[in-house]
Protein backbone atom coordinates (compact mmCIF):
# COMPACT_ATOMS: atom_id res chain seq x y z
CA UNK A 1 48.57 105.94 -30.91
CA UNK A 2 46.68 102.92 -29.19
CA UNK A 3 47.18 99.84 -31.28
CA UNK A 4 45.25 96.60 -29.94
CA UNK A 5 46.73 93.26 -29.94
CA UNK A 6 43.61 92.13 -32.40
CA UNK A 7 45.12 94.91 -34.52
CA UNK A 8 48.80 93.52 -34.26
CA UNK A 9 47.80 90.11 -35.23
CA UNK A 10 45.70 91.21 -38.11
CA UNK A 11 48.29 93.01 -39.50
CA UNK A 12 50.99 90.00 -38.64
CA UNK A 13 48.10 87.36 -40.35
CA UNK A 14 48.03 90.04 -43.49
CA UNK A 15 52.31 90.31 -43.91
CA UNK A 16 51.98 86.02 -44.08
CA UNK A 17 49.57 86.51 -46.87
CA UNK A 18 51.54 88.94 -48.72
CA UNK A 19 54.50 86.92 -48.39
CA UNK A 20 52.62 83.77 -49.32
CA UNK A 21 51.92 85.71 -52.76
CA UNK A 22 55.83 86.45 -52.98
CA UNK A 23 56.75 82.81 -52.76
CA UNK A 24 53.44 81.39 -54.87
CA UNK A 25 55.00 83.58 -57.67
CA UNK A 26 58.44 82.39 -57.28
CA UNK A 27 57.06 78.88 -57.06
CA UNK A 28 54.78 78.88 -59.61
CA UNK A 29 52.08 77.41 -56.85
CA UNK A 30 48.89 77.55 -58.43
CA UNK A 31 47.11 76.76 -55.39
CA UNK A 32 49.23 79.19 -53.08
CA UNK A 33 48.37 81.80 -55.28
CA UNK A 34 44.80 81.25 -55.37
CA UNK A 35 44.68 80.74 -51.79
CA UNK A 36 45.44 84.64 -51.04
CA UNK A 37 42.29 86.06 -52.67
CA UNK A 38 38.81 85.41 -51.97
CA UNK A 39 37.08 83.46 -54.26
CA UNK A 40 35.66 86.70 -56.49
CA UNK A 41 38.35 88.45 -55.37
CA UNK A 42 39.21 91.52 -58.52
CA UNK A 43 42.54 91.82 -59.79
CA UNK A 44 44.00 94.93 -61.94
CA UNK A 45 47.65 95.04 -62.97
CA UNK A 46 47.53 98.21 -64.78
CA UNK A 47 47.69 97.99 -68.37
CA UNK A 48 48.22 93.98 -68.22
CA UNK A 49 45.36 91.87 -66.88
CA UNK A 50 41.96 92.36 -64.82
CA UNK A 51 40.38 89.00 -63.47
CA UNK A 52 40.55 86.42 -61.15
CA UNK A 53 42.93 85.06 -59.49
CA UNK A 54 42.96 81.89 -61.29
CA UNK A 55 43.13 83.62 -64.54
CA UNK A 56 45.58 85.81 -63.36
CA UNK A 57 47.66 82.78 -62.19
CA UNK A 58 47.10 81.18 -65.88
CA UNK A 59 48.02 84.63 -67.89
CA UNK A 60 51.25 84.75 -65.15
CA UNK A 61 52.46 81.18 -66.28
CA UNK A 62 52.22 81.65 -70.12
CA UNK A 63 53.73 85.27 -69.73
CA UNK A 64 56.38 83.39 -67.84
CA UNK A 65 56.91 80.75 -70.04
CA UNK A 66 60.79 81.27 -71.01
CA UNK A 67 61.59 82.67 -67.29
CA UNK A 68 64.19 80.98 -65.68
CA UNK A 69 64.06 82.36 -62.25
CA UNK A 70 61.27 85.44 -60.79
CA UNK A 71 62.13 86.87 -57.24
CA UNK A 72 59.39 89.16 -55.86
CA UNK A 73 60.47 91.46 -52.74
CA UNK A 74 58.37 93.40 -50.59
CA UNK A 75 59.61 96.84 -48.76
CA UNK A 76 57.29 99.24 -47.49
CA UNK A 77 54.00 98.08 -46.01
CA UNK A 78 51.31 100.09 -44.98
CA UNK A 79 48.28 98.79 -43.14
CA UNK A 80 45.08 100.00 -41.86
CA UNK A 81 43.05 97.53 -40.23
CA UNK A 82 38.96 98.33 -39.29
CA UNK A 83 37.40 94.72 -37.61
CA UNK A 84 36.98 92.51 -39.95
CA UNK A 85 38.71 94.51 -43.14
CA UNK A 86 41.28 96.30 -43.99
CA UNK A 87 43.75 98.15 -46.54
CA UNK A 88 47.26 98.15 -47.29
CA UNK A 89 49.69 99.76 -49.78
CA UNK A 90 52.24 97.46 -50.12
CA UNK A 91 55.76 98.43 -52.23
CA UNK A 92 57.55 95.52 -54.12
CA UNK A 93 60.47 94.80 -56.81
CA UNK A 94 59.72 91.79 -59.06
CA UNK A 95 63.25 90.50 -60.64
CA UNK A 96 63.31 88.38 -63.78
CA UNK A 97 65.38 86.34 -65.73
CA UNK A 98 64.97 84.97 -69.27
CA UNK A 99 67.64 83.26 -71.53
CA UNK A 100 67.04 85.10 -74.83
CA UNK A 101 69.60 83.00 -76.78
CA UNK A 102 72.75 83.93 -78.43
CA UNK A 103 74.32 83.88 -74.80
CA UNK A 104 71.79 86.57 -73.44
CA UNK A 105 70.26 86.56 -70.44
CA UNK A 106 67.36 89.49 -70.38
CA UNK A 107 66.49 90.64 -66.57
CA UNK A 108 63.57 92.36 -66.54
CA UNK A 109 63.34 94.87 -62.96
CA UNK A 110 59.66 96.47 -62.21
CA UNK A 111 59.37 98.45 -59.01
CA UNK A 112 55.46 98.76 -57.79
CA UNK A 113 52.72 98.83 -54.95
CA UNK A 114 50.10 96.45 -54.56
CA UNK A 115 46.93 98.32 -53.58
CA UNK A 116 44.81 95.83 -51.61
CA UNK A 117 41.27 95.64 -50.27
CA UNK A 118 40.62 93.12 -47.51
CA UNK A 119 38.45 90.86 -45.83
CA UNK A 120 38.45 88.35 -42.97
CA UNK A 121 36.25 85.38 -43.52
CA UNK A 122 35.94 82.16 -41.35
CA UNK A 123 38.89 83.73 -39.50
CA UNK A 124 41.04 83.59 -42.35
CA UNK A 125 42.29 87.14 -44.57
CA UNK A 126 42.60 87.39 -47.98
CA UNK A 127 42.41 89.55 -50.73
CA UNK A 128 39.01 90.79 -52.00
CA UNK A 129 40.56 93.49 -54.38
CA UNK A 130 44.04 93.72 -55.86
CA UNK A 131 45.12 97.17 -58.22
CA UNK A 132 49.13 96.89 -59.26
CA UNK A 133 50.55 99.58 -59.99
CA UNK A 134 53.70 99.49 -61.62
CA UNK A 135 56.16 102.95 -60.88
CA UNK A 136 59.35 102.06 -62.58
CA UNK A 137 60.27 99.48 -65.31
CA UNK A 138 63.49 98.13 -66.94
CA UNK A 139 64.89 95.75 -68.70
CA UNK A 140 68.37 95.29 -69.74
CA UNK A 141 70.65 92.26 -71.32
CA UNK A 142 73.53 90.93 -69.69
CA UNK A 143 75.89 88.09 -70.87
CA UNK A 144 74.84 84.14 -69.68
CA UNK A 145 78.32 83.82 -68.39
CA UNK A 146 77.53 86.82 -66.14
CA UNK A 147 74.34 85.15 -64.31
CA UNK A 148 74.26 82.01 -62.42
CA UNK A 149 70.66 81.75 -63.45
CA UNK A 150 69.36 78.33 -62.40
CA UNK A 151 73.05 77.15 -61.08
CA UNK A 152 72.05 77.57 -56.83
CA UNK A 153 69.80 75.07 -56.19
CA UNK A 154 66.47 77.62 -56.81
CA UNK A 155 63.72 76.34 -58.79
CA UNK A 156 60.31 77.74 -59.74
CA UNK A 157 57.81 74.77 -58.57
CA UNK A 158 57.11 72.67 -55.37
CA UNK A 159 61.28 71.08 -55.83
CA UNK A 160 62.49 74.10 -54.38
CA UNK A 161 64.19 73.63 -51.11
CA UNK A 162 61.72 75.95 -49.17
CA UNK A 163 59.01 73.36 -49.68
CA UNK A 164 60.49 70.74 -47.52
CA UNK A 165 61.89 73.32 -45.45
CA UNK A 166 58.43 74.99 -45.08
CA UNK A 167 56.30 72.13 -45.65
């Protein structure tokens, strides 16, 4: 199989993106977010939301209103690359924690694959099309004193120490 370096870096350029999603998530960074879709970029999370990507960003935060902390993981990565677009299947856990009261703390697992459409614009990729598909979900409640939820320095906005880290 004869891979070009244009390839490699393409597909390097596409991992940051996905990643970028990961941590805009975790963040709650509106801007990061928007900034890994095109501009009428579509997104479908089956059986949740279809819109934009600031939408989806604004339906995300009020579903996420009593989370305490969201970690988003990404495993298996497939990507085919064609010039200037390209495709990937892309297979992630999302991990979530809510206090629920009464000394509960609800995690809430969902294993999935992004299914992403791609463009390079102006040098840059990003997302023109984005269809979630969730495989397995589950959601069980464990007791506060069991979690350290919000107790290791972690936060979900730009105080986290990965921002001045990162930049």
């Amino acid at each position: 199989m004869d891979v070009t370096l244009e390839e490699l870096i393409a597909k390097s350029e596409i991992r940051d993106v996905l990643h970028d999603y990961c941590r805009s998530m975790d963040r709650l960074d509106r801007d990061l977010c928007v900034s890994v879709f095109h501009p009428e970029a579509e997104l479908l999370y089956e059986g949740m939301f279809t819109g934009t990507a600031p939408e989806f960003f604004d339906w995300m935060v009020e579903r996420h209103s009593s989370v305490k902390a969201c970690s988003h993981q990404l495993t298996s990565r497939t990507i085919r690359v064609d010039g200037d677009r390209a495709v990937s299947e892309t297979y992630g856990t999302i991990a979530v924690q809510s206090e629920v009261g009464d000394g509960w703390v609800e995690e809430r697992t969902t294993r999935g694959r992004y299914l992403d459409t791609w463009s390079r614009r102006s040098g840059r990729w990003a997302i023109d099309r984005r269809h979630h598909v969730a495989d397995t979900r589950s959601t069980h409640r464990v007791p506060v004193t069991t979690t350290d939820i919000g107790d290791r320095g972690a936060r979900r906005d730009r105080d986290d120490p990965s921002y001045w880290l990162l930049g």
